[in-house]
N, C-alpha and C. Protein backbone atom coordinates (compact mmCIF):
# COMPACT_ATOMS: atom_id res chain seq x y z
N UNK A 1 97.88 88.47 135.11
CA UNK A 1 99.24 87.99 135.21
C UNK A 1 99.78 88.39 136.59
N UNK A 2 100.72 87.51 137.42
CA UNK A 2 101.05 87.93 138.51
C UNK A 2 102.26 88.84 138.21
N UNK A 3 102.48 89.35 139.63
CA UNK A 3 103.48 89.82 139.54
C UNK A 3 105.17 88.91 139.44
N UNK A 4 104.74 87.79 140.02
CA UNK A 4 106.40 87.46 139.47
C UNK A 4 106.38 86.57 138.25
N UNK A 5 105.07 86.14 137.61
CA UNK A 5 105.07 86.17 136.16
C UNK A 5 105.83 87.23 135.25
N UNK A 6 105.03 88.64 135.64
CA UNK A 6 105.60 89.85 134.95
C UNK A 6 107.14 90.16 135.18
N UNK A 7 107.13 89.92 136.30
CA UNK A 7 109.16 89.61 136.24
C UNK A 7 109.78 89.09 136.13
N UNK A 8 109.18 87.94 135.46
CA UNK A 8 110.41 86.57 134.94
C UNK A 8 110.01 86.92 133.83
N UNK A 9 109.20 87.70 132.70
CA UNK A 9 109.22 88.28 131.70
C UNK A 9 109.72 89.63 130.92
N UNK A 10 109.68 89.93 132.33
CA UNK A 10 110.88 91.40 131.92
C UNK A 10 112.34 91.10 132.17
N UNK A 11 112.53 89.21 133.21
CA UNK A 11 114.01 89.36 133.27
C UNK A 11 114.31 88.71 131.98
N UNK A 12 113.52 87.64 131.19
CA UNK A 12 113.71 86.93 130.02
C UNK A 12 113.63 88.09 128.75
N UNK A 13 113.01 89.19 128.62
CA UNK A 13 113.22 89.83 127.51
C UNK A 13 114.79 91.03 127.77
N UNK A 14 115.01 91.30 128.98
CA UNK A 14 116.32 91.89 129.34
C UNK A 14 117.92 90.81 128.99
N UNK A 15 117.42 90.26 129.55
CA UNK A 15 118.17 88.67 129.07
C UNK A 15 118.48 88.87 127.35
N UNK A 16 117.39 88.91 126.99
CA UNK A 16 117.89 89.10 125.20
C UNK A 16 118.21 89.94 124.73
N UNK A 17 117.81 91.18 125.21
CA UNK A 17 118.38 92.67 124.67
C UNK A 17 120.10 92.47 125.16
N UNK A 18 120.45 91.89 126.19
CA UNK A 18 121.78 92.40 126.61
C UNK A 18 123.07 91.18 125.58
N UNK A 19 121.98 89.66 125.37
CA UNK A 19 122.49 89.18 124.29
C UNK A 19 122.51 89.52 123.12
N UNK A 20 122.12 90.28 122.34
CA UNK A 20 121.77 90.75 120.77
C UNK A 20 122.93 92.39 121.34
N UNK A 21 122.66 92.74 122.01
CA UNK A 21 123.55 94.11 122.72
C UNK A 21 125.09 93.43 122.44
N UNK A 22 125.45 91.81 123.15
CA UNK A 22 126.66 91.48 123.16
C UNK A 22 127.37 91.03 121.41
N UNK A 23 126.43 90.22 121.23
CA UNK A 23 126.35 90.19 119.60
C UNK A 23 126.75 90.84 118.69
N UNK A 24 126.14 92.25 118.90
CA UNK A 24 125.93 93.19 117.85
C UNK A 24 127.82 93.69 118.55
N UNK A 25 128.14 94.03 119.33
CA UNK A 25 129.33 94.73 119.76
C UNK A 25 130.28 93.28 119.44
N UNK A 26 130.31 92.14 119.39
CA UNK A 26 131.37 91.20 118.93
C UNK A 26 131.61 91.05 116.92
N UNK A 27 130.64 91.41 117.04
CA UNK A 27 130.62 91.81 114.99
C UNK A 27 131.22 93.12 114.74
N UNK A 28 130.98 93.97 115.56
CA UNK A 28 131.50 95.12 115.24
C UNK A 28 133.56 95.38 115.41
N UNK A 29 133.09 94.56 116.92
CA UNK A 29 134.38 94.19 116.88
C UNK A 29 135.25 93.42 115.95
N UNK A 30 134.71 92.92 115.08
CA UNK A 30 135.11 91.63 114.00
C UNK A 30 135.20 92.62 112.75
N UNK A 31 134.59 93.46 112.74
CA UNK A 31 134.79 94.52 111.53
C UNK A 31 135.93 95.44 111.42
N UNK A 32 136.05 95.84 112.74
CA UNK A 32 137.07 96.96 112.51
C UNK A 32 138.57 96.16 111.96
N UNK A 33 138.37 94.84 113.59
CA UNK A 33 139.81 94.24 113.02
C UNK A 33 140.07 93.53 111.37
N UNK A 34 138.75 93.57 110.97
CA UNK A 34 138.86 92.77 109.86
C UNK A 34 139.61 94.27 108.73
N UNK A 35 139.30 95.35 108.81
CA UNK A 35 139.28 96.57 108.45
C UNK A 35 141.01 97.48 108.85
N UNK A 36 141.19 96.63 110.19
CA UNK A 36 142.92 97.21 110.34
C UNK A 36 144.01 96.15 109.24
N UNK A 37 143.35 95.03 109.32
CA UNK A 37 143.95 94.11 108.51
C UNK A 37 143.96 94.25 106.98
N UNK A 38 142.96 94.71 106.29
CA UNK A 38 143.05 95.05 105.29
C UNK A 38 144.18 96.48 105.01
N UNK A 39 143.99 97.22 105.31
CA UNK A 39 145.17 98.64 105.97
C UNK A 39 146.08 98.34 105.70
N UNK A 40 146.47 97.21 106.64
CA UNK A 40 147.75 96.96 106.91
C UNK A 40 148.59 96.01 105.80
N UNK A 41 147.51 95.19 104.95
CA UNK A 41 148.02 94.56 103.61
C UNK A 41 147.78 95.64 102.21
N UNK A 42 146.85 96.47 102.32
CA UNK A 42 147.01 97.36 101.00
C UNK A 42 147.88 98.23 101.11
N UNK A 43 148.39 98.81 102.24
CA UNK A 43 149.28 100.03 102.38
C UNK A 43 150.40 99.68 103.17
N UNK A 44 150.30 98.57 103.54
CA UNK A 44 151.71 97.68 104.17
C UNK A 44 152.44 98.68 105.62
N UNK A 45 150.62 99.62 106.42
CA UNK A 45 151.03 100.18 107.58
C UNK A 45 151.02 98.87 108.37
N UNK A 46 151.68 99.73 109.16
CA UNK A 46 151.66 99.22 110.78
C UNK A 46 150.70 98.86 111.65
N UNK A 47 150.22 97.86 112.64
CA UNK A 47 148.80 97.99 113.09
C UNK A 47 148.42 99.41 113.52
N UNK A 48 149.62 99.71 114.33
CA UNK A 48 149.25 101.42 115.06
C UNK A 48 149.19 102.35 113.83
N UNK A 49 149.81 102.40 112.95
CA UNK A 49 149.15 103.34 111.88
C UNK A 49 147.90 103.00 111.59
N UNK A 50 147.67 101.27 111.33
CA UNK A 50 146.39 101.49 110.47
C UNK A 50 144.94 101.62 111.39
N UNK A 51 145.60 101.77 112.97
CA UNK A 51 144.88 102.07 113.85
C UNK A 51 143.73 103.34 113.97
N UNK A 52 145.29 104.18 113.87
CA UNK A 52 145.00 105.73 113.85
C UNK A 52 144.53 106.02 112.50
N UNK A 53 145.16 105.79 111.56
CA UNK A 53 144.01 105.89 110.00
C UNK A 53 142.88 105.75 110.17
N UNK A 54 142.43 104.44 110.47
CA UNK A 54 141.04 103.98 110.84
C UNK A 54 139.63 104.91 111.64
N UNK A 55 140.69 104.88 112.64
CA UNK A 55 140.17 106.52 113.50
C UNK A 55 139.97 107.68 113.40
N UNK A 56 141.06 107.99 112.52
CA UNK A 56 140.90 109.39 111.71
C UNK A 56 139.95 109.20 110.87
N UNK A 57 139.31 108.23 110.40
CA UNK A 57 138.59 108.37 108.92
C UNK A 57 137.03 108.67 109.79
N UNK A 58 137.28 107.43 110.55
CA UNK A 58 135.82 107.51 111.36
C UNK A 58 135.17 108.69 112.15
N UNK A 59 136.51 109.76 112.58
CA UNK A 59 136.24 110.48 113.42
C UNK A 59 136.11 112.02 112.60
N UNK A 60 136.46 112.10 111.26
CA UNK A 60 136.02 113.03 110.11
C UNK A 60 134.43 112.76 110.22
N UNK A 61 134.01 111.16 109.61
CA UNK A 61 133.18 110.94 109.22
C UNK A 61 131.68 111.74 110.05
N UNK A 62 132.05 111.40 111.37
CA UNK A 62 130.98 111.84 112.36
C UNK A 62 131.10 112.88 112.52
N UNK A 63 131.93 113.82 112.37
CA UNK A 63 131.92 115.72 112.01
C UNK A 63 131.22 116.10 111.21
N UNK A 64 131.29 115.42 110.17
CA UNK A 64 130.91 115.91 108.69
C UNK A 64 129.01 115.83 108.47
């Protein structure tokens, strides 16, 4: 294999890691807000409360 074979194959598999990378962080993003929204209709907070709730729970979680 040449060499700029081997680097249009490391730029095409970088290429996908940084898409599945963008992916994975736009779902996540889609979770939390989906997650302040719920907050904010069961307990009728505020976005900024159900912000900091959210945060607080998460930020126990990873102590523990």
């Amino acid at each position: 294999m040449t060499t700029a074979r081997v680097d249009l194959k490391w730029f095409q598999i970088r290429q996908r890691m940084l898409r599945h990378r963008s992916d994975q962080g736009a779902r996540m993003d889609h979770a939390r807000e989906r997650s302040i929204s719920i907050l904010q209709k069961r307990y009728g907070y505020d976005r900024e409360k159900a912000i900091s709730e959210l945060d607080s729970h998460y930020s126990k979680a990873h102590l523990g």
